[in-house]
N, C-alpha and C. Protein backbone atom coordinates (compact mmCIF):
# COMPACT_ATOMS: atom_id res chain seq x y z
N UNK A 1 75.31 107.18 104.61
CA UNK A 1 76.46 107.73 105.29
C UNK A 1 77.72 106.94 104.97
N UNK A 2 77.37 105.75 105.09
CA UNK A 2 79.26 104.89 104.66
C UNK A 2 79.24 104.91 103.51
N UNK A 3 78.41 105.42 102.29
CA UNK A 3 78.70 105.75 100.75
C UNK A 3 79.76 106.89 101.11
N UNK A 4 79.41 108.01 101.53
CA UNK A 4 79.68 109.18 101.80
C UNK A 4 81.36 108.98 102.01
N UNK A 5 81.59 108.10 102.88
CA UNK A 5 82.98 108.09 103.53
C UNK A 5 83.22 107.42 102.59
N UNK A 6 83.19 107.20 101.40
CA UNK A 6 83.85 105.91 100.88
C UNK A 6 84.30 107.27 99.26
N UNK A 7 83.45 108.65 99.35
CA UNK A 7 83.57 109.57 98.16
C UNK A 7 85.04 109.84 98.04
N UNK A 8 85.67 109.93 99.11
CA UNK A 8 87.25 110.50 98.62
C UNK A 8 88.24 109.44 97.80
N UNK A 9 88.19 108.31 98.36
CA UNK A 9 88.69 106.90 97.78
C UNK A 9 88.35 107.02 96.22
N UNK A 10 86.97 107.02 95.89
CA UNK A 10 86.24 107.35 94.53
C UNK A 10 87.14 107.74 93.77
N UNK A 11 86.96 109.47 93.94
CA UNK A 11 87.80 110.06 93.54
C UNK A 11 89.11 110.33 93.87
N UNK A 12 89.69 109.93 94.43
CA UNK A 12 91.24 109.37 94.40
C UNK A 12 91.44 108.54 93.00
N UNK A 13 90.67 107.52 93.19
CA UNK A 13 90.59 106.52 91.90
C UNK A 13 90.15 106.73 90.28
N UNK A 14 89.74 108.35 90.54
CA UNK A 14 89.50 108.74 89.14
C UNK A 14 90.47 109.66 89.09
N UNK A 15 91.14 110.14 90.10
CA UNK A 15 92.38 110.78 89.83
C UNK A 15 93.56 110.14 88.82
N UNK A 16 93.63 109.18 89.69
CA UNK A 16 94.29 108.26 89.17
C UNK A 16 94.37 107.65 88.16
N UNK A 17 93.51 107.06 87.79
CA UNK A 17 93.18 106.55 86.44
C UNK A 17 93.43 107.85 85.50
N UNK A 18 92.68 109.09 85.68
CA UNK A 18 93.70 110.11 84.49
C UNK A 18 94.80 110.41 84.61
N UNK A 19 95.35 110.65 85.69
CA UNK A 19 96.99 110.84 85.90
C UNK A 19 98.13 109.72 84.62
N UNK A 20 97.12 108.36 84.80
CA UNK A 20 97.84 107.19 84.04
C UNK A 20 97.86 107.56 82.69
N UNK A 21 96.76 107.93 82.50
CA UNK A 21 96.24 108.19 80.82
C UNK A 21 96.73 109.33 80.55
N UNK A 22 97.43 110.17 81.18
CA UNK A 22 98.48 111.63 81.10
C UNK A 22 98.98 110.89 80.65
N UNK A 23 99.65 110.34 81.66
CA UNK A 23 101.44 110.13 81.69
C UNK A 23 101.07 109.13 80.27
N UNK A 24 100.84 108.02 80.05
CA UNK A 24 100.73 107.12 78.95
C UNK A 24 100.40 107.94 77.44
N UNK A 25 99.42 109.12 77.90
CA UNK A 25 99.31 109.86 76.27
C UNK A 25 100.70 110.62 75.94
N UNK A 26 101.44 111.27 76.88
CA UNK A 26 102.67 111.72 76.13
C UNK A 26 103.95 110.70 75.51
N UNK A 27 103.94 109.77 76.07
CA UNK A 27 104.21 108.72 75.10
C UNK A 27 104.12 108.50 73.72
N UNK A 28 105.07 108.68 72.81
CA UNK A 28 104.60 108.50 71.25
C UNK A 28 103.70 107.35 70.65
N UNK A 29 102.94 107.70 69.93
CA UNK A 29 102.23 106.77 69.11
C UNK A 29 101.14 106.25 70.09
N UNK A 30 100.69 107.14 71.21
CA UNK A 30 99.71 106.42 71.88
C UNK A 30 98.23 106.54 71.29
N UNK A 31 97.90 108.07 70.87
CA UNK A 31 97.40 108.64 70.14
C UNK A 31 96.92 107.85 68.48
N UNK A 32 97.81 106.73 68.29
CA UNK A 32 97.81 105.80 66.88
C UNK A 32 97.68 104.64 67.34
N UNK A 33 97.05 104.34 68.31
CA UNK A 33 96.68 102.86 68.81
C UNK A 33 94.91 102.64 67.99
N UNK A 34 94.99 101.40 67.86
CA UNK A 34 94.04 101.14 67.27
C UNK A 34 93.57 99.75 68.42
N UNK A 35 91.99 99.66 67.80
CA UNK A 35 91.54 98.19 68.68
C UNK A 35 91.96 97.08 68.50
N UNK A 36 93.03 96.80 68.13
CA UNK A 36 93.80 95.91 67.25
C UNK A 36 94.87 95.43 68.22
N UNK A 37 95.68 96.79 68.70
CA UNK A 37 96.35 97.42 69.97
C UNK A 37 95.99 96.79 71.30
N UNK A 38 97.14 95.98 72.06
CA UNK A 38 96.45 95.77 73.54
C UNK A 38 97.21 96.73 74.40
N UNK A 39 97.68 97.56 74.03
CA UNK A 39 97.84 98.82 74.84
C UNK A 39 96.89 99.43 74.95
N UNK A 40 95.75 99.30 74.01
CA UNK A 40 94.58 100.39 73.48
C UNK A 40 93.40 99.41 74.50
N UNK A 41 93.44 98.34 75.38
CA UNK A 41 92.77 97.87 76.19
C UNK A 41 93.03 98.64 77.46
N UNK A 42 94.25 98.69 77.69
CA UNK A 42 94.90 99.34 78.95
C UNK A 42 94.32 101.02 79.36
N UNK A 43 94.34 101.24 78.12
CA UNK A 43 93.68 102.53 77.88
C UNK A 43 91.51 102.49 78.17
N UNK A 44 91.38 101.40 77.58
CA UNK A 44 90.01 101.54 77.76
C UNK A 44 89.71 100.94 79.11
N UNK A 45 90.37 100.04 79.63
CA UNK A 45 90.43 99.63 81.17
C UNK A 45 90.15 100.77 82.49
N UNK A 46 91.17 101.83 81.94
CA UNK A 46 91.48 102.91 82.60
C UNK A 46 89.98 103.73 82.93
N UNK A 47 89.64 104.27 81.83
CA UNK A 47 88.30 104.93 81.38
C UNK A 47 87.07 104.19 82.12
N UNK A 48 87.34 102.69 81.62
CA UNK A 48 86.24 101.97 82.53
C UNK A 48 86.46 102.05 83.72
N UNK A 49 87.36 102.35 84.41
CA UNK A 49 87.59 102.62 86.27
C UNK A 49 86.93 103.90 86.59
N UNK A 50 87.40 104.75 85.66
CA UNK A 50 86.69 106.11 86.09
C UNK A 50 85.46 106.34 86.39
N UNK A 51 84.58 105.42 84.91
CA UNK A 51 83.40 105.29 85.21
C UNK A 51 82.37 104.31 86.19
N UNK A 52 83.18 103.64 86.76
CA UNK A 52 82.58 102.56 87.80
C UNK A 52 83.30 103.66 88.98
N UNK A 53 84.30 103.93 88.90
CA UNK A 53 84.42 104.93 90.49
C UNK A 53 83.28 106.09 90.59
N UNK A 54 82.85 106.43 89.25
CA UNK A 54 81.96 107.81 89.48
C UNK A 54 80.37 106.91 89.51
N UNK A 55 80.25 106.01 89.04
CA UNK A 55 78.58 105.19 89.58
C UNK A 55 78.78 104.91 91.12
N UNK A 56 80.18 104.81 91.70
CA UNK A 56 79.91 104.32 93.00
C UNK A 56 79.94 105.75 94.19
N UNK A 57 80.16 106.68 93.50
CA UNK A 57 80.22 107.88 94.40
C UNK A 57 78.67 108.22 95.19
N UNK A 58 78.26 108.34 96.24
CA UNK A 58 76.93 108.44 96.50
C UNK A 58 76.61 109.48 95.77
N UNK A 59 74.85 109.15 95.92
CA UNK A 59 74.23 110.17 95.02
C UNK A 59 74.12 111.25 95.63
N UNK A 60 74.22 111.61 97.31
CA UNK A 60 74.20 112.78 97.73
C UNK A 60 75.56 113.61 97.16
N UNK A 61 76.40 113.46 97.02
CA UNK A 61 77.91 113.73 96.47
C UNK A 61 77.33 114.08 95.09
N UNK A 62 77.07 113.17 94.52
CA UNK A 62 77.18 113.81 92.74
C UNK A 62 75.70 114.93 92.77
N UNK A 63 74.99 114.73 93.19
CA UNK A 63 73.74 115.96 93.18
C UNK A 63 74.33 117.15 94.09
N UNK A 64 75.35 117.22 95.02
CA UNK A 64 76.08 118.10 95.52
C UNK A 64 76.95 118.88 94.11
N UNK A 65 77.63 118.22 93.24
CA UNK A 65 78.33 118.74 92.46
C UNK A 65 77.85 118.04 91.23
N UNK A 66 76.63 119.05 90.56
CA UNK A 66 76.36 119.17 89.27
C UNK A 66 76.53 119.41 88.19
N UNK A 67 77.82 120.30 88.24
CA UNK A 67 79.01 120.55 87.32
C UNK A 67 79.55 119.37 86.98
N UNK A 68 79.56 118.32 87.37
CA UNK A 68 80.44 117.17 86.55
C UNK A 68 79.23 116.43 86.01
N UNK A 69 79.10 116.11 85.13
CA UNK A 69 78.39 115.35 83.87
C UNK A 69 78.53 113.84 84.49
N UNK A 70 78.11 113.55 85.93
CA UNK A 70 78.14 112.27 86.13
C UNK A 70 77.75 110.65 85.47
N UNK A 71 76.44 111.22 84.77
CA UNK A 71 75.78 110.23 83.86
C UNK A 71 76.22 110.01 82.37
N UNK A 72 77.05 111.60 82.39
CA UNK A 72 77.64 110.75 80.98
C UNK A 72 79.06 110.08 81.20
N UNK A 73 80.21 110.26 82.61
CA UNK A 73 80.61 109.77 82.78
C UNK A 73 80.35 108.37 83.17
N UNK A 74 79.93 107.69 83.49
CA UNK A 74 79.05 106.10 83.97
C UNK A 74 78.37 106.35 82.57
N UNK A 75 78.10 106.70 81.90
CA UNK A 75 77.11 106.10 80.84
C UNK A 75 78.32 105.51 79.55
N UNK A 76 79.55 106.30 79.77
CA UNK A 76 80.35 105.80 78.70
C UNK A 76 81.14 104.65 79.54
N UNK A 77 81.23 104.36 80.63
CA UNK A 77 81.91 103.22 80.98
C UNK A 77 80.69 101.94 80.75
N UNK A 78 79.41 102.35 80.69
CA UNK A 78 78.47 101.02 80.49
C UNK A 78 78.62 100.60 78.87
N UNK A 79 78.57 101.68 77.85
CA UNK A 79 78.99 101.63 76.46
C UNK A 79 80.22 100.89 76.22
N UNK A 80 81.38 101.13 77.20
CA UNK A 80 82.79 100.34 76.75
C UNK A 80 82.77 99.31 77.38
N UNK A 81 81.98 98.89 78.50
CA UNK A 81 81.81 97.60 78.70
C UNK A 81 80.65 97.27 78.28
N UNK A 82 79.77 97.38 77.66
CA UNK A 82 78.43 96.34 77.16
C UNK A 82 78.67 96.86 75.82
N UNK A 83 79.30 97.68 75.51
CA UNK A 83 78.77 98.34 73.49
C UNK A 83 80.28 97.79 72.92
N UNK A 84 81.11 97.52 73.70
CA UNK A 84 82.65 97.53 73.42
C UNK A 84 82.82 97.33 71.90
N UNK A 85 81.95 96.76 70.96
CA UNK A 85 82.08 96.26 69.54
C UNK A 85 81.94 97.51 68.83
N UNK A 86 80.89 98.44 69.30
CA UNK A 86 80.30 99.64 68.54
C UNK A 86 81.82 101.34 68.58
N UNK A 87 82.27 100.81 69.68
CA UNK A 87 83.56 101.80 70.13
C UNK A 87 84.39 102.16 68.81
N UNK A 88 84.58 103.72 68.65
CA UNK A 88 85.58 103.73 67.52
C UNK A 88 86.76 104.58 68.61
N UNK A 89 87.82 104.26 68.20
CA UNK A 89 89.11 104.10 69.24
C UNK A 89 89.46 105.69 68.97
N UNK A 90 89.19 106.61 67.87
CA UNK A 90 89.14 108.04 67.65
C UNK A 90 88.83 108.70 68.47
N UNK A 91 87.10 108.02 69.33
CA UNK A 91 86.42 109.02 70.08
C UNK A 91 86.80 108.58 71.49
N UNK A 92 87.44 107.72 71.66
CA UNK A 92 88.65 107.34 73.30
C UNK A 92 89.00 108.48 73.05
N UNK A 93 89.79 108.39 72.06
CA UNK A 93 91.17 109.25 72.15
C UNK A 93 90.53 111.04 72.43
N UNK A 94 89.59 111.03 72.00
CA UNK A 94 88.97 112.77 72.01
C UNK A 94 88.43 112.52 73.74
N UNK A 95 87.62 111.87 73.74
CA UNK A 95 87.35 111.86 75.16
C UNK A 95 88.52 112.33 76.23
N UNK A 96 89.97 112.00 76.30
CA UNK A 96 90.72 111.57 76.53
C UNK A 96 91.54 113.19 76.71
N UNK A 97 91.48 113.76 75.54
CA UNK A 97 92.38 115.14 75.42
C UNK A 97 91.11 115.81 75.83
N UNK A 98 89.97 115.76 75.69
CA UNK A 98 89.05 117.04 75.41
C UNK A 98 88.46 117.16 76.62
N UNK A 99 87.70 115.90 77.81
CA UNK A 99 87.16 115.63 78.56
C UNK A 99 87.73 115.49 79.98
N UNK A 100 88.51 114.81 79.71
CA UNK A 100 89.44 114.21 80.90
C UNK A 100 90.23 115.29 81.73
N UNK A 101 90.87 116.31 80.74
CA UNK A 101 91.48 117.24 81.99
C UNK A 101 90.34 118.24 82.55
N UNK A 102 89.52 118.23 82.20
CA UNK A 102 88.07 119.25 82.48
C UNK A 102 88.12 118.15 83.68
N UNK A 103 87.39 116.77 83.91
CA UNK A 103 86.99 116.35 84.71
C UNK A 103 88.52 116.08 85.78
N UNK A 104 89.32 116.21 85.49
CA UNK A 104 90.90 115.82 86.28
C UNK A 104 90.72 117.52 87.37
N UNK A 105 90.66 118.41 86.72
CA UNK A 105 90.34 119.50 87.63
C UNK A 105 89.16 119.87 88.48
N UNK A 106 87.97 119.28 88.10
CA UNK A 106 86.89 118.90 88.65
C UNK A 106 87.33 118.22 90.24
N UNK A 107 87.67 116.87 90.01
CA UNK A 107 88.38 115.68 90.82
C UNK A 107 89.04 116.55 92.25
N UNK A 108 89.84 117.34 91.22
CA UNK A 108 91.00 117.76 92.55
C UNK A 108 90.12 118.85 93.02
N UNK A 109 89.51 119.49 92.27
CA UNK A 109 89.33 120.98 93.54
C UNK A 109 87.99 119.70 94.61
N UNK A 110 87.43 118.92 94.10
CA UNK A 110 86.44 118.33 95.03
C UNK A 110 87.15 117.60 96.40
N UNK A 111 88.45 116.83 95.57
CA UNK A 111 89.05 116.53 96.84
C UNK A 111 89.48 117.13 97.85
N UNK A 112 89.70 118.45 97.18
CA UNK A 112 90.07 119.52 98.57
C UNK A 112 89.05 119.37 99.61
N UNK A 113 87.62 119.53 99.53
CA UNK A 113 86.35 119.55 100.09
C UNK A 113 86.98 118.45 101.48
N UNK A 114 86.94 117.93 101.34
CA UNK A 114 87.87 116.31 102.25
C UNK A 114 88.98 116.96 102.76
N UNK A 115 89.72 117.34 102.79
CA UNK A 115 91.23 117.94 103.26
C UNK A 115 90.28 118.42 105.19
């Protein structure tokens, strides 16, 4: 039950974290960051929040909403923090345009659920 109360915060915090990675991708040349790049940390920082906010969401919550790919979300934040060497900074960036607003609309219609 206090997992439960703690789901909107969660996702608040994965709101957030893509909202940043919006606003930061229309920015020029964000898209041409390389691992080389410590902007391109800021960026993978971000991603890693998402995925530690979505491991901490209870499991009654994520088996409630099966439509979001929870395990591969948490499975790529364990990859960018334990694989971080194996990361090619291309497939951030796809994650990023391709994934992220799918799961950004996900986020919000769930937060309504809470309202």
């Amino acid at each position: 039950m206090r997992d439960e109360l703690r789901d909107p915060l969660r996702l608040e915090h994965i709101r957030d974290a893509i909202l940043k990675l919006e606003e930061a991708s229309k920015e020029e040349g964000f898209f041409n960051l390389t691992e080389k790049d410590l902007s391109y940390f800021g960026v993978v920082k971000l991603l890693e929040i998402i995925g530690e906010a979505a491991y901490k969401l209870s499991q009654d919550f994520k088996a409630s909403h099966p439509d979001t790919p929870w395990k591969i979300v948490v499975g790529m934040r364990h990859v960018l923090v334990h694989g971080y060497y194996h990361i090619d900074h291309r497939d951030v960036f796809k994650t990023i345009q391709n994934d992220l607003p799918v799961l950004l609309n996900q986020v919000n219609m769930y937060l309504k659920e809470f309202d």
